[in-house]
Protein backbone atom coordinates (compact mmCIF):
# COMPACT_ATOMS: atom_id res chain seq x y z
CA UNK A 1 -8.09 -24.53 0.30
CA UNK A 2 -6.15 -24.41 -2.86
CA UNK A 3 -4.02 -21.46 -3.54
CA UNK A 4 -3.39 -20.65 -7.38
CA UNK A 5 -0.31 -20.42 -8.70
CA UNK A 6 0.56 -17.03 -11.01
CA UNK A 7 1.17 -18.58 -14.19
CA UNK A 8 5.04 -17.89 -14.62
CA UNK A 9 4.63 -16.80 -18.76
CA UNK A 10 2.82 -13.53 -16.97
CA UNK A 11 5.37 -13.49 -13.50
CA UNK A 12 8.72 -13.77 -16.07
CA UNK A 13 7.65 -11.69 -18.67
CA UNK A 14 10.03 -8.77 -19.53
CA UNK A 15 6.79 -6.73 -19.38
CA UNK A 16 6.18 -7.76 -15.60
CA UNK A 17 9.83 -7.08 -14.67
CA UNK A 18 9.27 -3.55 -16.55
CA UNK A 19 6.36 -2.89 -14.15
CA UNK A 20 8.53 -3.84 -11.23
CA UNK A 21 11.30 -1.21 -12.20
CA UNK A 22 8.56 1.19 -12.46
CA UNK A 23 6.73 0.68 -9.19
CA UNK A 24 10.72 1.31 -7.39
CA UNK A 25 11.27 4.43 -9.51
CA UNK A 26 7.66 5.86 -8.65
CA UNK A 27 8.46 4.72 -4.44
CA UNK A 28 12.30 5.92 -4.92
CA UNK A 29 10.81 9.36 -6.67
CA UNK A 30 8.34 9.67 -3.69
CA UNK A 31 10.82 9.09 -1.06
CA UNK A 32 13.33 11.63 -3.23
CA UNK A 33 10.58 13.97 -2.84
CA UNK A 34 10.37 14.08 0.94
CA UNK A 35 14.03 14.17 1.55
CA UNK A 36 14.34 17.10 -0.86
CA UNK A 37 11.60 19.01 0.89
CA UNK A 38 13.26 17.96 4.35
CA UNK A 39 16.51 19.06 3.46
CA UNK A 40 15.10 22.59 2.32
CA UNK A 41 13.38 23.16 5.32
CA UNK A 42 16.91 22.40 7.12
CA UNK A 43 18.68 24.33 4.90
CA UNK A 44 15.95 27.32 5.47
CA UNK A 45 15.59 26.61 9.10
CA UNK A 46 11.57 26.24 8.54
CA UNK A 47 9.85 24.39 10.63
CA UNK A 48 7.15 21.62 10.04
CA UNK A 49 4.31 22.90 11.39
CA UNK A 50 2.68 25.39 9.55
CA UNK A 51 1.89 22.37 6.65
CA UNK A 52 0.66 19.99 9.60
CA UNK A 53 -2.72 19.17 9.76
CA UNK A 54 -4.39 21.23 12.75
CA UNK A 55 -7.63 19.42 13.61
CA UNK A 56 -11.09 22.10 12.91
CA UNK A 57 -9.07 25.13 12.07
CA UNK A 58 -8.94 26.58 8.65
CA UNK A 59 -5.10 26.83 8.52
CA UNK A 60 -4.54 23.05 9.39
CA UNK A 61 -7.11 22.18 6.29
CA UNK A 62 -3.48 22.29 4.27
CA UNK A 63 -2.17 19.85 5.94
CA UNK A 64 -3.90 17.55 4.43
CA UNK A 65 -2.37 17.70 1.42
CA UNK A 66 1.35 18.61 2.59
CA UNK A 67 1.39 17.15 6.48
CA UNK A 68 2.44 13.72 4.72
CA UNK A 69 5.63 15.57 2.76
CA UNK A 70 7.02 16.88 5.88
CA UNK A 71 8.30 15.66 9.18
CA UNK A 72 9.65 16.81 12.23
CA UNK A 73 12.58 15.11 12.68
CA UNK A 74 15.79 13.57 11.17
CA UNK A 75 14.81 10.32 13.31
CA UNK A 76 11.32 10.76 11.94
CA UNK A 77 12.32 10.88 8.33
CA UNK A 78 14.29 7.88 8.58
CA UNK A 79 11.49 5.88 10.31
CA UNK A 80 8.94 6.47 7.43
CA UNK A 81 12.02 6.07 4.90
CA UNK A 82 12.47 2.30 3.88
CA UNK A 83 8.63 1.08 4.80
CA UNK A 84 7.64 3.49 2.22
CA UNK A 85 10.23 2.13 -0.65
CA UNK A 86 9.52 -1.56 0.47
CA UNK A 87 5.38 -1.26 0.79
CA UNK A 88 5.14 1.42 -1.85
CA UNK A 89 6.73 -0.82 -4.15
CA UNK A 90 5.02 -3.66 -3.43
CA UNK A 91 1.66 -1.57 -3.65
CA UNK A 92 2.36 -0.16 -7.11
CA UNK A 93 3.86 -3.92 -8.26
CA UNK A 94 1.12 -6.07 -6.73
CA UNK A 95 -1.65 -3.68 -7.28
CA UNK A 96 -1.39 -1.11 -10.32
CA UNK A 97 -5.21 -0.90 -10.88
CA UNK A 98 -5.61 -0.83 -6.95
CA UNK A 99 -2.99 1.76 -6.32
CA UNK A 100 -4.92 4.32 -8.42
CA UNK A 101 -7.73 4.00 -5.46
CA UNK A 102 -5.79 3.64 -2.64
CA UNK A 103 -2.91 5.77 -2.89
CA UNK A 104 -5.60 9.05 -3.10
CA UNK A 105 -7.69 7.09 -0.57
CA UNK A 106 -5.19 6.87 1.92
CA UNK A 107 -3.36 10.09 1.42
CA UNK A 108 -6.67 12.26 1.25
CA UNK A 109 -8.90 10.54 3.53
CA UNK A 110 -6.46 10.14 6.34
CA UNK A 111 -5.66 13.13 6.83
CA UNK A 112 -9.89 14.43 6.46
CA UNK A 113 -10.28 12.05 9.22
CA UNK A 114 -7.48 13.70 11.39
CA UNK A 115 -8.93 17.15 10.67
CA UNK A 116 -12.50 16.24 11.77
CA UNK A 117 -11.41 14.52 14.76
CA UNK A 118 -8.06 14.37 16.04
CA UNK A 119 -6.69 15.57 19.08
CA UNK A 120 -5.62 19.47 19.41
CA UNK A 121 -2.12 19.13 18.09
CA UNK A 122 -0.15 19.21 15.50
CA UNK A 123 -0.29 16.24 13.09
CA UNK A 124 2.20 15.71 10.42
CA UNK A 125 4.54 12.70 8.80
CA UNK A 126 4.15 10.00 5.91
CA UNK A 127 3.70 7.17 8.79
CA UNK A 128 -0.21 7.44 7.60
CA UNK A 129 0.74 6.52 4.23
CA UNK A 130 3.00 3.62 6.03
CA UNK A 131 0.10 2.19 8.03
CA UNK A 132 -2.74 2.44 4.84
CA UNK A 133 -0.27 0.39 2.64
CA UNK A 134 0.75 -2.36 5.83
CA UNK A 135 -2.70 -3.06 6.48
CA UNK A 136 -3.68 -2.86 2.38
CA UNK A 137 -0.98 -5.59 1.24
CA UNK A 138 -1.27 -7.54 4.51
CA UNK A 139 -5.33 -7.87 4.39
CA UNK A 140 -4.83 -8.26 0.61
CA UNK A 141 -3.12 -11.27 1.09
CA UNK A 142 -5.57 -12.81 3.56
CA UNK A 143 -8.45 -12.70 1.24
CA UNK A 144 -6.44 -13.55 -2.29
CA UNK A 145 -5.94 -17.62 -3.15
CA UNK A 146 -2.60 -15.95 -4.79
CA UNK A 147 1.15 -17.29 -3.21
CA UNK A 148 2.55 -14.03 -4.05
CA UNK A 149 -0.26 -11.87 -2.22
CA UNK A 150 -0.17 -14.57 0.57
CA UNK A 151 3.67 -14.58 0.47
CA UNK A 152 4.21 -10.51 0.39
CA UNK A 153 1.24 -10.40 3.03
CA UNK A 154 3.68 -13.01 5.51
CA UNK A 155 6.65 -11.02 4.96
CA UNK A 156 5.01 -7.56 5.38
CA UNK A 157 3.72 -8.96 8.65
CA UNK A 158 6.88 -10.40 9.74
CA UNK A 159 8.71 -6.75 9.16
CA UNK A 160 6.40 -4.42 10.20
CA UNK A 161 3.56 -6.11 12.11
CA UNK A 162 4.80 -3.79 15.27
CA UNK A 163 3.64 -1.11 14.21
CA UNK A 164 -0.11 -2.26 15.64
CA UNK A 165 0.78 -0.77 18.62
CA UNK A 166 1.07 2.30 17.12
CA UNK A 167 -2.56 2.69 16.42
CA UNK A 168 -2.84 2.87 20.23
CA UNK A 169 -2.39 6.06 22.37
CA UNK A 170 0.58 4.76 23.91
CA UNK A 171 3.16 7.00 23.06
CA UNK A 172 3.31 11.08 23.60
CA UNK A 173 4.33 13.03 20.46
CA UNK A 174 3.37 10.30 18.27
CA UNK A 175 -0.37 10.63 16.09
CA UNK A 176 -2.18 7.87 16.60
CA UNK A 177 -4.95 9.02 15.51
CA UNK A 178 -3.15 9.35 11.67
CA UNK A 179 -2.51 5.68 12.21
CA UNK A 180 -5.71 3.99 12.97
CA UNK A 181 -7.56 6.12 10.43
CA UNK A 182 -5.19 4.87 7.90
CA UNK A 183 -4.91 1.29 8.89
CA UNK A 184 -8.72 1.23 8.80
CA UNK A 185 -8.92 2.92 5.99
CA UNK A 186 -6.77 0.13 4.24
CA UNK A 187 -8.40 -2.65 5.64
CA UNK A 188 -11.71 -1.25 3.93
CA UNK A 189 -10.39 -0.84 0.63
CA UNK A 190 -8.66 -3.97 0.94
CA UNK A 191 -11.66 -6.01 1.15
CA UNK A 192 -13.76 -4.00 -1.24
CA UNK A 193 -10.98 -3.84 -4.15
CA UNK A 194 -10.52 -7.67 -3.45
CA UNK A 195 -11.82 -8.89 -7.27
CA UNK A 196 -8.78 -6.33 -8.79
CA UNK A 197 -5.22 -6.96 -9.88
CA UNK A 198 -5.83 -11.14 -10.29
CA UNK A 199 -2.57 -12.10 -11.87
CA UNK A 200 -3.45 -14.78 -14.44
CA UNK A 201 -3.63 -18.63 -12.98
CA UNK A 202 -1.38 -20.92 -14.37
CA UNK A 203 -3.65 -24.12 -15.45
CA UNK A 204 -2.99 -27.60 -16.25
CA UNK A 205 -4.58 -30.15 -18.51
CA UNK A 206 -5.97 -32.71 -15.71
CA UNK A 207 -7.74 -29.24 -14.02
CA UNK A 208 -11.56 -29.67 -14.35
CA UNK A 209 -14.05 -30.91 -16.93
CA UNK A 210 -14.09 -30.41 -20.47
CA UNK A 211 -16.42 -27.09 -21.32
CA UNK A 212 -15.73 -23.95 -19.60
CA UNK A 213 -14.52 -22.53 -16.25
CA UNK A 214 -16.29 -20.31 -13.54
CA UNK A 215 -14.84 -17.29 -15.82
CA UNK A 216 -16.56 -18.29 -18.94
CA UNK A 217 -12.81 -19.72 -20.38
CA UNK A 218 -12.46 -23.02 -22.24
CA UNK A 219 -10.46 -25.49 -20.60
CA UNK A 220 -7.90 -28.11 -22.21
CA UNK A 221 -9.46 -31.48 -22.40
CA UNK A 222 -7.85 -33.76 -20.37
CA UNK A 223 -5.25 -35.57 -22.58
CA UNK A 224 -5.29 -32.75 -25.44
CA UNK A 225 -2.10 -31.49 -26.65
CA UNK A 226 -4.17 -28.07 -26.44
CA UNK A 227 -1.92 -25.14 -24.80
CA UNK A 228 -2.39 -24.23 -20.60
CA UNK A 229 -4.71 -21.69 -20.99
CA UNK A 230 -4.84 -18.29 -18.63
């Protein structure tokens, strides 16, 4: 199988290193944002769980828009913190044009799932948003003849590829159910936002015939002093 190489005038450019400091300001921002509300509810002595999600009850249908900001724990905050800097990043970097889907996808449509059929509890925590984005990049990867998908796919395994267990009721206190809808929910959006957010190929002169390529592009005849072309 040959894997295509991102062709480094796009990967260097001061307009792709741009992006990059965007995608950690928008992560770093996020994360901000749930410290901030965590220290208020310290600071207030509120608890968590009147914005959890509360599975078929009216009052836990605004948890699906706030259980993710909130958590229950000091230990809890810090658990979500740095996978949500590292993947979130390396959502927003790797996948602009994808992120706009699955960020709302994941966020939304986790939590809808929890409501309709999670346990009776109380589910709250930004470990959904942790598990949608693991199983996005990782799956990502797998399907995409791109070394930097493949490689951020390896490492993303490699870091976080225990938390499949969590998807498992294994563990009292801990909402499993928030993880497998999320993880699936990746995987699906993963496959079917496959074709988005190809990084230009870097080509050579020798590559193919003279004429066009499968995406309608001329190629550089062999032995041409004609440019690499994207």
């Amino acid at each position: 199988m040959q894997f295509h190489v991102p062709d480094p005038a796009f990967t260097g450019s001061e307009q792709t290193r741009a992006h990059f400091r965007l995608a950690v300001k928008i992560a770093f921002g996020f994360l901000a944002l749930i410290w901030l509300i965590y220290l208020v509810q310290w600071g207030l002595d509120l608890g968590p769980e009147p914005f959890g999600i509360r599975p078929r009850q009216l009052t836990g249908l605004l948890g699906i828009v706030f259980a993710p900001l909130v958590h229950g724990s000091f230990a809890h905050l810090i658990a979500n913190s740095a996978p949500l800097l590292v993947l979130g990043t390396a959502m927003l970097f790797l996948y602009p044009n994808s992120a706009l889907r699955v960020l709302p996808a994941v966020y939304l449509g986790t939590g809808i799932v929890v409501w309709l059929f999670g346990r009776e509890s109380v589910h709250l925590g930004a470990s959904g948003l942790v598990y949608g984005l693991v199983s996005y990049v990782f799956v990502a990867g797998l399907l995409r003849r791109d070394r930097r998908a493949i490689a951020t796919s390896l490492v993303v395994s490699f870091m976080y590829g225990s938390l499949a267990w969590g998807v498992l009721p294994t563990r009292s206190g801990v909402s499993w159910e928030t993880h497998l809808a999320a993880a699936l929910i990746g995987v699906a959006l993963a496959i079917a936002l496959r074709r988005l957010d190809i990084p230009p190929h870097k080509r050579y002169v020798w590559e193919g015939e003279e004429g066009e390529n499968d995406e309608g592009n001329p190629r550089a005849r062999p032995g041409s002093d004609a440019p690499d072309r994207i």
